[in-house]
N, C-alpha and C. Protein backbone atom coordinates (compact mmCIF):
# COMPACT_ATOMS: atom_id res chain seq x y z
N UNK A 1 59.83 -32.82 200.22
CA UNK A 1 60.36 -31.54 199.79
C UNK A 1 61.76 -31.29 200.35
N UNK A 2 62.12 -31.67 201.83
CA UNK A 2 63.36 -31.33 202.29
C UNK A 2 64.16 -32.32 201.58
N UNK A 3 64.05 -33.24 201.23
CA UNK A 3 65.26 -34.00 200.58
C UNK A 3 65.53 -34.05 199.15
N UNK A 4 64.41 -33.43 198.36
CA UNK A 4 64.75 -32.70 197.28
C UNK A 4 65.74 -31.58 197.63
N UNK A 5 64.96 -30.33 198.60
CA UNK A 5 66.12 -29.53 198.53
C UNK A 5 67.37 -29.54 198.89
N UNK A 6 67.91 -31.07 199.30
CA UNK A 6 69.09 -31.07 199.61
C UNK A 6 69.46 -32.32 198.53
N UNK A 7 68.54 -32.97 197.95
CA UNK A 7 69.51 -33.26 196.85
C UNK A 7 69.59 -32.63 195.70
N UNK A 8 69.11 -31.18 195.94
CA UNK A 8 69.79 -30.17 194.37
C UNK A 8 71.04 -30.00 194.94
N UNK A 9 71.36 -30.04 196.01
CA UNK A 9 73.18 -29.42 196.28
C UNK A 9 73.88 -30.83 195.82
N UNK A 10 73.37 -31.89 195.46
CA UNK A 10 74.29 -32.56 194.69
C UNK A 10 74.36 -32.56 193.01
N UNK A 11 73.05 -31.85 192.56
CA UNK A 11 73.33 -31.68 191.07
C UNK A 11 74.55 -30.27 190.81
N UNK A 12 75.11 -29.89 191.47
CA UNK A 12 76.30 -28.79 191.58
C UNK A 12 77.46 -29.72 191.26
N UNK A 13 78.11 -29.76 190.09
CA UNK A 13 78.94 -30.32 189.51
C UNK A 13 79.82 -30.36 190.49
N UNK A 14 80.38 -31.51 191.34
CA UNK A 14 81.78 -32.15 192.18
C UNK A 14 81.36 -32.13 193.26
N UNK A 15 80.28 -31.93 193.92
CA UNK A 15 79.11 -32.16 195.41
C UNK A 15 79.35 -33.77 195.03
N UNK A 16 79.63 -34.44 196.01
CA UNK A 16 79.56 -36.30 195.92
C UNK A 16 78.60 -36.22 197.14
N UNK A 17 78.16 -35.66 198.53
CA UNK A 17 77.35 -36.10 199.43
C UNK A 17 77.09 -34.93 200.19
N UNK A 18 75.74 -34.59 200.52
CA UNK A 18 75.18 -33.71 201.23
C UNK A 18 74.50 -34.21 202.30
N UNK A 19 74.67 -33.82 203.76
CA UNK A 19 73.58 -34.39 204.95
C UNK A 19 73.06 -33.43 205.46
N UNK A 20 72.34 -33.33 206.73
CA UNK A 20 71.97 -32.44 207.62
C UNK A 20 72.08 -33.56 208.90
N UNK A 21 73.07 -32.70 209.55
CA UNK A 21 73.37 -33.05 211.07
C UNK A 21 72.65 -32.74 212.23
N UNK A 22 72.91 -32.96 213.24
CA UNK A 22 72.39 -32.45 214.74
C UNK A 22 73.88 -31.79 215.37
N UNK A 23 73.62 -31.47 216.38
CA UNK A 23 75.32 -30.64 217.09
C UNK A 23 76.19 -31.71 217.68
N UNK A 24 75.62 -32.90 217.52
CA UNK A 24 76.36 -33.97 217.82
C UNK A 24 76.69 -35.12 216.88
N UNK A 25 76.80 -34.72 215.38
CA UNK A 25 76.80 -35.18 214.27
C UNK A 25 76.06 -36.26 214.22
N UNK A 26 74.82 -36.82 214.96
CA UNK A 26 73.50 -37.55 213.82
C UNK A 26 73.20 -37.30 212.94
N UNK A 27 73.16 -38.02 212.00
CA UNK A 27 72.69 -37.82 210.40
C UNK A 27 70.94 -37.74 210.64
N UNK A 28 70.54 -36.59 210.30
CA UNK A 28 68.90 -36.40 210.03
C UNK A 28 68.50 -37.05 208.65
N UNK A 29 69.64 -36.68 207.31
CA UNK A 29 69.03 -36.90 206.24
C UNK A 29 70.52 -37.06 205.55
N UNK A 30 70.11 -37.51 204.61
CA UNK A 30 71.10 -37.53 203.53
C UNK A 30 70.86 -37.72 202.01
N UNK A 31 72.20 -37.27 201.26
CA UNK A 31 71.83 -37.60 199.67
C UNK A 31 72.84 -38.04 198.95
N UNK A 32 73.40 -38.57 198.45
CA UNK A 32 74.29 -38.56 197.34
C UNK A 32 74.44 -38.19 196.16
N UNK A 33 75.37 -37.63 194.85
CA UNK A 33 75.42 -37.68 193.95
C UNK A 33 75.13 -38.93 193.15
N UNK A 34 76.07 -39.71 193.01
CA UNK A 34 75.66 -41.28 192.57
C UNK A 34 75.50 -42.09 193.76
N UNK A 35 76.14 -43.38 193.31
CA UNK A 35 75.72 -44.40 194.02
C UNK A 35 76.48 -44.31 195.48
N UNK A 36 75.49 -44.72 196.25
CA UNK A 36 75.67 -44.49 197.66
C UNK A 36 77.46 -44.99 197.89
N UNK A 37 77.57 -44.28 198.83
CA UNK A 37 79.04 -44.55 199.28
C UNK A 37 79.53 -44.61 200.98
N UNK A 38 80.45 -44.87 201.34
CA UNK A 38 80.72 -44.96 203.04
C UNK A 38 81.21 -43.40 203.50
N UNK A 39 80.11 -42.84 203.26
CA UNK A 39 80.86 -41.61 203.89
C UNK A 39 79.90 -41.59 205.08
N UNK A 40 80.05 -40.86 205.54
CA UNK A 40 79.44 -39.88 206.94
C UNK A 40 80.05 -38.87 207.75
N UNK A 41 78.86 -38.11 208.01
CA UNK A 41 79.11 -36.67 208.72
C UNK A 41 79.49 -36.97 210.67
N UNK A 42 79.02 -38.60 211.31
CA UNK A 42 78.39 -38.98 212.47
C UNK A 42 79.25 -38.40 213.36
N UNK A 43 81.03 -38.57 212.94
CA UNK A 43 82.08 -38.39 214.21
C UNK A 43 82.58 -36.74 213.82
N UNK A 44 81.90 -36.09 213.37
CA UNK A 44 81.71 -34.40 213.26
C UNK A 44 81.48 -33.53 214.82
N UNK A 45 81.03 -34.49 215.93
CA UNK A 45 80.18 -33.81 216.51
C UNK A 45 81.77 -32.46 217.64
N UNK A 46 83.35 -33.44 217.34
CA UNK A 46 84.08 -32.63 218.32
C UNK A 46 84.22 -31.47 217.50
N UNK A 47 84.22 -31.33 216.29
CA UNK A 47 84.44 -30.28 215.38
C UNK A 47 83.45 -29.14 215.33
N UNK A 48 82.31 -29.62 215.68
CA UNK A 48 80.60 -29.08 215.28
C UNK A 48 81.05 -27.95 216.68
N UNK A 49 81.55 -28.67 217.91
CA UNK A 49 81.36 -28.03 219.47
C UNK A 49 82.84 -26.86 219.17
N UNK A 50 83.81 -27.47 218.71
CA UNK A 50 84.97 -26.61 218.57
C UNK A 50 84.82 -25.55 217.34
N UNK A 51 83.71 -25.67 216.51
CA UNK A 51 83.11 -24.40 215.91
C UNK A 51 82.69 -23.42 216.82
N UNK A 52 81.77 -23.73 217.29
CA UNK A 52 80.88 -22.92 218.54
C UNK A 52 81.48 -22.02 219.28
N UNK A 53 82.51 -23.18 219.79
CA UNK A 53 83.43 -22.70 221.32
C UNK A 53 84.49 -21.60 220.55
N UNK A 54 84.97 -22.00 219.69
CA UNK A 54 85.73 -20.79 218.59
C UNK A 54 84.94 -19.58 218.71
N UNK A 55 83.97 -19.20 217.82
CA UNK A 55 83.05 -18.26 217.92
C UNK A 55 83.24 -17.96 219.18
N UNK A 56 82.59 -18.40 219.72
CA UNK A 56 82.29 -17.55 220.85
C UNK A 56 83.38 -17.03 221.67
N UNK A 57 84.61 -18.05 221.61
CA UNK A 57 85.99 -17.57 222.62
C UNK A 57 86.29 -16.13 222.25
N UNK A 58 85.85 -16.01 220.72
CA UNK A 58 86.81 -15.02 219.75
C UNK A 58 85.76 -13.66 219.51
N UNK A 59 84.30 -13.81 220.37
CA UNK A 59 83.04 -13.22 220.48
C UNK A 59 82.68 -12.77 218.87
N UNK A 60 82.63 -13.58 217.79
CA UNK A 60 82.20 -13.42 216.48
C UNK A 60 80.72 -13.64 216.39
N UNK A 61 80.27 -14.03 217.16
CA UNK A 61 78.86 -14.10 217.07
C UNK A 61 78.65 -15.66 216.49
N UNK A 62 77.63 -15.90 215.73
CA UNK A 62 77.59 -17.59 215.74
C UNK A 62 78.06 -18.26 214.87
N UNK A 63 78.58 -19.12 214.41
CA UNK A 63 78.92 -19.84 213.47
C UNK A 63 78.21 -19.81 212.05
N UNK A 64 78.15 -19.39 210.80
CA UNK A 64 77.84 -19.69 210.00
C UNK A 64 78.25 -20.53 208.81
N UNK A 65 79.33 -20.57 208.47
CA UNK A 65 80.17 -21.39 207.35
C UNK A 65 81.26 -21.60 208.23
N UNK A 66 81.88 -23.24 207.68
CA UNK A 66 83.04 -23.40 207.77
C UNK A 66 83.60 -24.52 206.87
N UNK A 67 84.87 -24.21 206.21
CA UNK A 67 85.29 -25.08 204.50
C UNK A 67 86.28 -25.95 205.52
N UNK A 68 86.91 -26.82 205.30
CA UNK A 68 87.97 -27.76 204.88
C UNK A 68 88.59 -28.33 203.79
N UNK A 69 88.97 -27.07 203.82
CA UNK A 69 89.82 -28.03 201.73
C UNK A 69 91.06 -28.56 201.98
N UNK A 70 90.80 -29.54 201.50
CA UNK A 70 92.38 -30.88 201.23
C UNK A 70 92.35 -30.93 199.93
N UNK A 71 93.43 -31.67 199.51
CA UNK A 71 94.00 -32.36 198.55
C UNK A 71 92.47 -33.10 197.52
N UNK A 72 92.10 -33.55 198.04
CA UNK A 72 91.03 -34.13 197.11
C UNK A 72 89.71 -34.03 197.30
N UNK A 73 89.64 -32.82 198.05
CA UNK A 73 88.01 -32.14 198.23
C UNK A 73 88.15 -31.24 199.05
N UNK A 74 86.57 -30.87 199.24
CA UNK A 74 86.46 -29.89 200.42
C UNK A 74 85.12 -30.31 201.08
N UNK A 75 85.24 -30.14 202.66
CA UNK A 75 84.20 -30.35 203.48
C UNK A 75 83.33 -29.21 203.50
N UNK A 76 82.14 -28.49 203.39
CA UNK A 76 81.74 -27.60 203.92
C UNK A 76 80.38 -27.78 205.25
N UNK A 77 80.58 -26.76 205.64
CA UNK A 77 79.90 -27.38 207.02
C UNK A 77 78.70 -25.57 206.85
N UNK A 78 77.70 -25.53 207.08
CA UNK A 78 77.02 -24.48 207.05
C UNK A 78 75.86 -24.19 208.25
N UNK A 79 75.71 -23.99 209.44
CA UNK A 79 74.93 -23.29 210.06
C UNK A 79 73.14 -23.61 210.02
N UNK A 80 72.45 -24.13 210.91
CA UNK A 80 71.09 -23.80 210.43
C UNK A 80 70.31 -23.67 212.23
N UNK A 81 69.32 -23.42 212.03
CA UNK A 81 69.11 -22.45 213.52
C UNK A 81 68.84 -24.24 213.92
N UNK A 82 68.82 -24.26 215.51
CA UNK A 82 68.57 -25.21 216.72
C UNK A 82 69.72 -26.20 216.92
N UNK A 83 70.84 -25.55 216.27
CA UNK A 83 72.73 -26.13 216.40
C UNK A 83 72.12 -27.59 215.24
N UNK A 84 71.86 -27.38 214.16
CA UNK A 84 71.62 -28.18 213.36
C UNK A 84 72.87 -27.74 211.97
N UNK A 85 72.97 -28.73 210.91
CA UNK A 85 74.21 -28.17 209.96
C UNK A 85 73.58 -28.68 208.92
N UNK A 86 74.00 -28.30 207.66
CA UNK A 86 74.07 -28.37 206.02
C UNK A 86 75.43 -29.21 206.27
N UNK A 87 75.91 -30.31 206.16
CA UNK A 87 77.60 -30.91 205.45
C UNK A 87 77.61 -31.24 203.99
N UNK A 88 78.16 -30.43 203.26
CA UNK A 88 78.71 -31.21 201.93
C UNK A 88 79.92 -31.81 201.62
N UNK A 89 80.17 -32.74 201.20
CA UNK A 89 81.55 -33.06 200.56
C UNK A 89 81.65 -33.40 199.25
N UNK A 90 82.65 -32.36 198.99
CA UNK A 90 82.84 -32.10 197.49
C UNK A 90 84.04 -32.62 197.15
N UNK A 91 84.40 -33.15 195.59
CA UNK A 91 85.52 -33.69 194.95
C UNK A 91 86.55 -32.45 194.40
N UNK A 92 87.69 -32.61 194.14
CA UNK A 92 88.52 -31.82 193.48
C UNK A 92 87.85 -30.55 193.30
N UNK A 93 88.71 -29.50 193.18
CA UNK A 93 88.33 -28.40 192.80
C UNK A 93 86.78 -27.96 192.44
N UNK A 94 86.28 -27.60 193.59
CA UNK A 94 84.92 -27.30 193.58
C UNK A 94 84.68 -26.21 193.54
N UNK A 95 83.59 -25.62 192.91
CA UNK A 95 83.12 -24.42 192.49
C UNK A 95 82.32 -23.72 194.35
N UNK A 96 83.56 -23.32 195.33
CA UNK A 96 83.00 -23.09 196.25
C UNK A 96 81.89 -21.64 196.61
N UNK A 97 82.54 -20.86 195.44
CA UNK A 97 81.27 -19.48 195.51
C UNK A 97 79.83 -19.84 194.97
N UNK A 98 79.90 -20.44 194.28
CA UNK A 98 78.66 -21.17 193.87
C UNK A 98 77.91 -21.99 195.18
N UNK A 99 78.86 -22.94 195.78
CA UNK A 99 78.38 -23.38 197.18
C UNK A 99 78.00 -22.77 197.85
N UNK A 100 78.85 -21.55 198.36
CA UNK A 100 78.29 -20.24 199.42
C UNK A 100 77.29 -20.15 199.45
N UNK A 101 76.77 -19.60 197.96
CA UNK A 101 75.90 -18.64 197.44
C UNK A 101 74.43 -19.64 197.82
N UNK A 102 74.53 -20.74 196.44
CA UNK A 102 73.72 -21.99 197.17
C UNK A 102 73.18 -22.06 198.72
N UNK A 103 74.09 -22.58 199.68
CA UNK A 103 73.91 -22.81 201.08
C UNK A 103 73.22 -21.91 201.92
N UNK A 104 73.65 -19.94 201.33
CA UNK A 104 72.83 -18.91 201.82
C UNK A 104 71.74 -18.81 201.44
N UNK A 105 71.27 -19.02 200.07
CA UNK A 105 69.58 -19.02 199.41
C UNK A 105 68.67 -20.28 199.99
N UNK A 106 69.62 -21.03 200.17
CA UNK A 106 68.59 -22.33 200.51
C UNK A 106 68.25 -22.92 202.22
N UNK A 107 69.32 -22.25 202.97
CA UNK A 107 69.81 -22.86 203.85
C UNK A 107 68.43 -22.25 205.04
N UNK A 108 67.48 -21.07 204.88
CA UNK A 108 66.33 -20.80 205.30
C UNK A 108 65.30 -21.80 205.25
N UNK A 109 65.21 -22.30 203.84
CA UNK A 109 64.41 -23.04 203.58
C UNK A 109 64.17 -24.20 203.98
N UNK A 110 65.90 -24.86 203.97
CA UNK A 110 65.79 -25.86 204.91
C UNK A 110 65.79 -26.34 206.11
N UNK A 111 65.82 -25.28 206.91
CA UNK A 111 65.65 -24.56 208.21
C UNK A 111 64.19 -24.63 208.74
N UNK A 112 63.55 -24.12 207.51
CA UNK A 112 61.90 -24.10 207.93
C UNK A 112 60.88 -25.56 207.66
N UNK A 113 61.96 -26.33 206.84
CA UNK A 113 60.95 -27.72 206.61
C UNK A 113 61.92 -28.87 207.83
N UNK A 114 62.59 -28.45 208.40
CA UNK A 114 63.15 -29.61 209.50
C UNK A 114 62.24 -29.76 210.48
């Protein structure tokens, strides 16, 4: 069931790879759109801690979303309770409110089957 629900975030037109991390970027799971490719979330983990340490320097309370858009995608990184993450990486111009929206409806769920 959990890797169904994380490979519907790749039927979202321009999603190429979805994982779920640890706070030290281990890959728990993963999915792809098509055929497998060399990506990975693994060397995430200084970014994952400099989320945190942000929050908290800036007392926002905890991390929930965070995008990286470049030139030929966007990273999104999303929050799930025990310093665990949602990572997607998406191609060109991605439909990111749709992602949001996605990541907030589902991101319980996948929270409760880890």
């Amino acid at each position: 069931m959990l890797q169904r629900l994380l490979a519907s975030f790749c039927q979202i037109p321009g999603v190429r790879f979805a994982t779920i991390i640890d706070k030290i970027g281990n890959e728990l799971m993963q999915t792809y759109s098509t055929k497998r490719q060399d990506v990975s979330f693994m060397d995430f983990n200084g970014l994952l801690q400099s989320l945190n340490m942000s929050t908290k320097l800036f007392d926002m309370g905890n991390t929930d979303q965070c995008w990286i858009e470049s030139q030929n995608g966007t990273i999104i990184l999303c929050a799930l309770p025990d310093e665990k993450f949602i990572g997607l990486l998406t191609g060109k111009n991605p439909n990111l409110g749709r992602l949001s929206y996605e990541l907030s409806v589902k991101k319980d769920a996948i929270a409760q089957l880890i």
